[in-house]
Protein backbone atom coordinates (compact mmCIF):
# COMPACT_ATOMS: atom_id res chain seq x y z
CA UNK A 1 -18.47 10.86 -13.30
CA UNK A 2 -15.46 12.25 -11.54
CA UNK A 3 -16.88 15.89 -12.22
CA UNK A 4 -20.61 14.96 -10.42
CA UNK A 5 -18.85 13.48 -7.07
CA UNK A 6 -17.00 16.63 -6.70
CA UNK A 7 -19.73 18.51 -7.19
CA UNK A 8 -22.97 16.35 -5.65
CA UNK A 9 -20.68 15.20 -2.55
CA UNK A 10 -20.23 18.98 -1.60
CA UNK A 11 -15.88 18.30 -0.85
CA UNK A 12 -14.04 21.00 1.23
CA UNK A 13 -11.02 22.46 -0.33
CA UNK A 14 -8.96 20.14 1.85
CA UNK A 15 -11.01 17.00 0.36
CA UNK A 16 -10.44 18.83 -3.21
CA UNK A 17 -6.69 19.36 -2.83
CA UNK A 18 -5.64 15.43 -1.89
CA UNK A 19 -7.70 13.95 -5.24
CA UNK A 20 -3.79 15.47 -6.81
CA UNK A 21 -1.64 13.46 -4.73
CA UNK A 22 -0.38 10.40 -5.22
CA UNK A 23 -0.11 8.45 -2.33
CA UNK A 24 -2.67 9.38 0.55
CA UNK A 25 -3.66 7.74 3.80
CA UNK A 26 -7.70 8.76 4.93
CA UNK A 27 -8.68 7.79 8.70
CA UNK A 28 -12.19 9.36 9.48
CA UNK A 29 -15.55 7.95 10.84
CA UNK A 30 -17.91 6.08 8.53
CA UNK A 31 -19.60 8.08 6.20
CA UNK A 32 -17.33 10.89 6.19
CA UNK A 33 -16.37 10.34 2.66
CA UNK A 34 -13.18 7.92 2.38
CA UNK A 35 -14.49 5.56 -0.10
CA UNK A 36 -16.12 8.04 -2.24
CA UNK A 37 -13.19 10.16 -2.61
CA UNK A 38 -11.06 6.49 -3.56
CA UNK A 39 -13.75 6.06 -5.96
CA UNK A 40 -13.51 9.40 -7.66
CA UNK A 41 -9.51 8.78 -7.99
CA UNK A 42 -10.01 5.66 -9.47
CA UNK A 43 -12.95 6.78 -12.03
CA UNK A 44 -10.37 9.79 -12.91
CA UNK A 45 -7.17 7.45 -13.60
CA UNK A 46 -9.71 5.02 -15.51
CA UNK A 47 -10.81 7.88 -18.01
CA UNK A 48 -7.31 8.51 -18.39
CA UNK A 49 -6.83 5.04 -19.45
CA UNK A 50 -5.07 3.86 -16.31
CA UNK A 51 -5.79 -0.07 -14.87
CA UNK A 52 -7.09 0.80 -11.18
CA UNK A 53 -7.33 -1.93 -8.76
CA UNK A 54 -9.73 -1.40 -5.76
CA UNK A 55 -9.19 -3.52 -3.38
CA UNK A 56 -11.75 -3.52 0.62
CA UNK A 57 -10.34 -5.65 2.73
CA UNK A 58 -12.89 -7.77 4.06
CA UNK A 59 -11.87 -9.06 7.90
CA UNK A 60 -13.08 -7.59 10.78
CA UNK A 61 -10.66 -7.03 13.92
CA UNK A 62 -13.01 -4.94 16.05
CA UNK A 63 -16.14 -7.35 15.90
CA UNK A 64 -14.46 -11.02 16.73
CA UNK A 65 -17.70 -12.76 16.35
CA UNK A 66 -18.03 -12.06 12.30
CA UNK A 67 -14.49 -13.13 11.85
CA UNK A 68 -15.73 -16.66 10.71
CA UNK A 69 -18.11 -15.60 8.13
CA UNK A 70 -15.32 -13.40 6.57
CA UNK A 71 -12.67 -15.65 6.48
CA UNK A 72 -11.93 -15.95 2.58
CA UNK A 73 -14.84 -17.14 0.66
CA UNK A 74 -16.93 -16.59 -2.10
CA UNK A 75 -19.31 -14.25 -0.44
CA UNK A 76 -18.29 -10.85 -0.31
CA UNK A 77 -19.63 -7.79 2.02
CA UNK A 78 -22.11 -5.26 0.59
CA UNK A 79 -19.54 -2.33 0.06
CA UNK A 80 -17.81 -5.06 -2.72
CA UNK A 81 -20.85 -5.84 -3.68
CA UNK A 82 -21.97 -2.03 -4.00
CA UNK A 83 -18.34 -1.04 -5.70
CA UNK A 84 -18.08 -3.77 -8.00
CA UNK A 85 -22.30 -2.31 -9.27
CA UNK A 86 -21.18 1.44 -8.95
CA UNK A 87 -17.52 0.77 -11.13
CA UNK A 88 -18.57 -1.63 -13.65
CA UNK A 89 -19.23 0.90 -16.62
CA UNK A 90 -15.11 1.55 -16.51
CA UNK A 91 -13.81 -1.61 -17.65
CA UNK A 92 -10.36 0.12 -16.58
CA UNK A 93 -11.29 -0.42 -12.58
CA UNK A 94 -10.98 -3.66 -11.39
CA UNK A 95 -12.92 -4.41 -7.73
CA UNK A 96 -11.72 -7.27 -5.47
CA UNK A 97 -12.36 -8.36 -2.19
CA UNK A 98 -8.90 -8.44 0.23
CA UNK A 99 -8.94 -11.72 3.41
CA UNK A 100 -6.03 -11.28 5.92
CA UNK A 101 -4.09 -14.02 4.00
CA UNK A 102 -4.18 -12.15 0.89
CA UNK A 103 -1.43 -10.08 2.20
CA UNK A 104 1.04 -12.55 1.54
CA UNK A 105 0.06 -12.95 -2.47
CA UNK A 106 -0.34 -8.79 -3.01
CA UNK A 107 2.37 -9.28 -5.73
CA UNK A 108 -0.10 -11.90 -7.21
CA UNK A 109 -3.18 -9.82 -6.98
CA UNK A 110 -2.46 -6.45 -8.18
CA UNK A 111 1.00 -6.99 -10.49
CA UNK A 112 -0.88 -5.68 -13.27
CA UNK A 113 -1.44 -2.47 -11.68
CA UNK A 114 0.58 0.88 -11.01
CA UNK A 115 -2.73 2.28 -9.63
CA UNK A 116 -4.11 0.52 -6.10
CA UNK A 117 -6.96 1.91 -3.62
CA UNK A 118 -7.33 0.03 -0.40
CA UNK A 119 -10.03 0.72 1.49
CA UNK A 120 -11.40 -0.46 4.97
CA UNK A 121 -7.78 -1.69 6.62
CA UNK A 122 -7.89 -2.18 10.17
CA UNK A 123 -6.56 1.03 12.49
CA UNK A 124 -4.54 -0.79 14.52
CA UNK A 125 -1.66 -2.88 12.57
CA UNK A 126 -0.83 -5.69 15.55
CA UNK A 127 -4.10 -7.31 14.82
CA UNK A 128 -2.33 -8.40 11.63
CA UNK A 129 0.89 -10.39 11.48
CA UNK A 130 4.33 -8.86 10.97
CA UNK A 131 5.16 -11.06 7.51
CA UNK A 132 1.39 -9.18 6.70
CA UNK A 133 2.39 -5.66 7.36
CA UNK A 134 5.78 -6.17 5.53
CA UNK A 135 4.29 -7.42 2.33
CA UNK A 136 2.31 -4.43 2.26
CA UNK A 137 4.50 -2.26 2.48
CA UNK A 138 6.85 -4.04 -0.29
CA UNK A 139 3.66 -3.91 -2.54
CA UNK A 140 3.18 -0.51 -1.94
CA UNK A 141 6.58 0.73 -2.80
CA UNK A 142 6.57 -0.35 -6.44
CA UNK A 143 3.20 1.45 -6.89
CA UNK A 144 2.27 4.82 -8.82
CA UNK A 145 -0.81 5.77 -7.29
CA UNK A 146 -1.83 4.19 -3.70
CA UNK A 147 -4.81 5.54 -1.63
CA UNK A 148 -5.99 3.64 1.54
CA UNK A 149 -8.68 3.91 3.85
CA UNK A 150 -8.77 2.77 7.48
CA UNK A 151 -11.50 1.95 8.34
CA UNK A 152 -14.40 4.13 10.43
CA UNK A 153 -15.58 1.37 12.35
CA UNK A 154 -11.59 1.17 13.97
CA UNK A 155 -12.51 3.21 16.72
CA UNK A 156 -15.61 3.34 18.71
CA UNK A 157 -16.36 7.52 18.46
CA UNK A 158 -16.07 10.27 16.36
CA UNK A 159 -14.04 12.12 19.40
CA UNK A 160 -11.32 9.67 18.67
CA UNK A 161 -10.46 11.03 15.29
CA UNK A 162 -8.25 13.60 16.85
CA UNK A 163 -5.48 15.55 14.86
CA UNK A 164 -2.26 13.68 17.10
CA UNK A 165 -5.19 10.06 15.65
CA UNK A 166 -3.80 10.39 11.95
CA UNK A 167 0.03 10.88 12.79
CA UNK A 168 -0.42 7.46 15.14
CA UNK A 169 -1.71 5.31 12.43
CA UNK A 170 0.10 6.68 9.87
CA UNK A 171 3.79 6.48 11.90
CA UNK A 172 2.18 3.03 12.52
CA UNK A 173 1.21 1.27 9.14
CA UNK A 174 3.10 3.62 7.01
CA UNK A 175 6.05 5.70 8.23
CA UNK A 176 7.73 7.92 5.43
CA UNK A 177 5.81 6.26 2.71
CA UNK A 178 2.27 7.92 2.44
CA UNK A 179 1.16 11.56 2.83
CA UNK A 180 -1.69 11.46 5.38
CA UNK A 181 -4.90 13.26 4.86
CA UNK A 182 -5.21 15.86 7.34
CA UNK A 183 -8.74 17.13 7.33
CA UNK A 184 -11.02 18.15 10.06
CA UNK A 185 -14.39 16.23 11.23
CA UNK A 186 -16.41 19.41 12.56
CA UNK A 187 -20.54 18.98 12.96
CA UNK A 188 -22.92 17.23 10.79
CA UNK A 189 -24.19 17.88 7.52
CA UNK A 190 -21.88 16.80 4.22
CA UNK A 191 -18.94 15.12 4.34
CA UNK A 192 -16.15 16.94 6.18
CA UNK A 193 -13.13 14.44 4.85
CA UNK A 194 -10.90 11.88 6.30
């Protein structure tokens, strides 16, 4: 439930504070907590009988040599695989995998839904093409709720995820359409936010 995360997952007041906004942008390492702060928005609009759709988008700028076995096909990565498992008791949250080309048909994919999480896009926007970033943004516009997640693996070292880190993607992907999630990576232990 939306009540255990926020409990179990140990959130900083920061973390706490950006599960009430509407439209977020997280950039943090892996395992910092992205995904399982999307997860507890989308569990909370589903019990208030909201349609969520979660989308991970599935290609893979930063390692070249998996691109080929992610181009679009039937097999999706583990995190799908482990969403689709970990959402299916709320019939109200609907789990997809995203392929580069599935830009183009957002309108297609999630025009059923005011509520859209997008987790794993790539941190640097010119490894997609332009027609790519404009649809998103279109799709995004006519949206309620959107979260999205860059992902962790878009930069080689926790070092990178500086404060001037978020303001660069952000003015990048989304400028003066999402509210960025400013929270601070310090140490080890549980996770510190995005």
């Amino acid at each position: 439930s939306v009540e255990n995360i926020k409990v179990w997952c140990f959130p900083t007041p920061e973390q706490r504070g950006i599960l009430n906004h509407d439209r977020v942008l997280f950039l943090a390492a892996w395992g910092t907590g992205k995904t399982l702060l999307m997860q507890s928005k989308a569990i909370e609009l589903a019990e208030r009988g909201e349609n969520v759709l979660f989308i991970i988008y599935q290609n893979d700028p930063v390692r070249p040599d998996t691109a080929e076995a992610l181009k679009k096909s039937e097999i999706s990565t583990l995190l799908v695989l482990q969403m689709q498992l970990k959402l299916k008791a709320y019939d109200k949250i609907t789990v997809k995998p995203m392929w580069e080309e599935d830009f183009l048909n957002l309108d297609m994919i999630g025009n059923e839904f005011k509520h859209i999480m997008i987790d794993e896009l790539p941190g640097d926007i010119s490894n997609l093409k332009k027609d790519y970033h404009k649809k998103l943004l279109q799709f995004i516009r006519k949206k309620q709720t959107v979260w999205l997640s860059v992902s962790g693996d878009s930069y080689s070292t926790r070092d990178e995820y500086d404060e001037g880190m978020l303001d660069k993607v952000k003015e990048k992907w989304f400028p003066d359409r999402v509210q960025a999630g400013r929270l601070a990576l310090r140490g080890e232990g549980p996770p510190q936010g995005t």
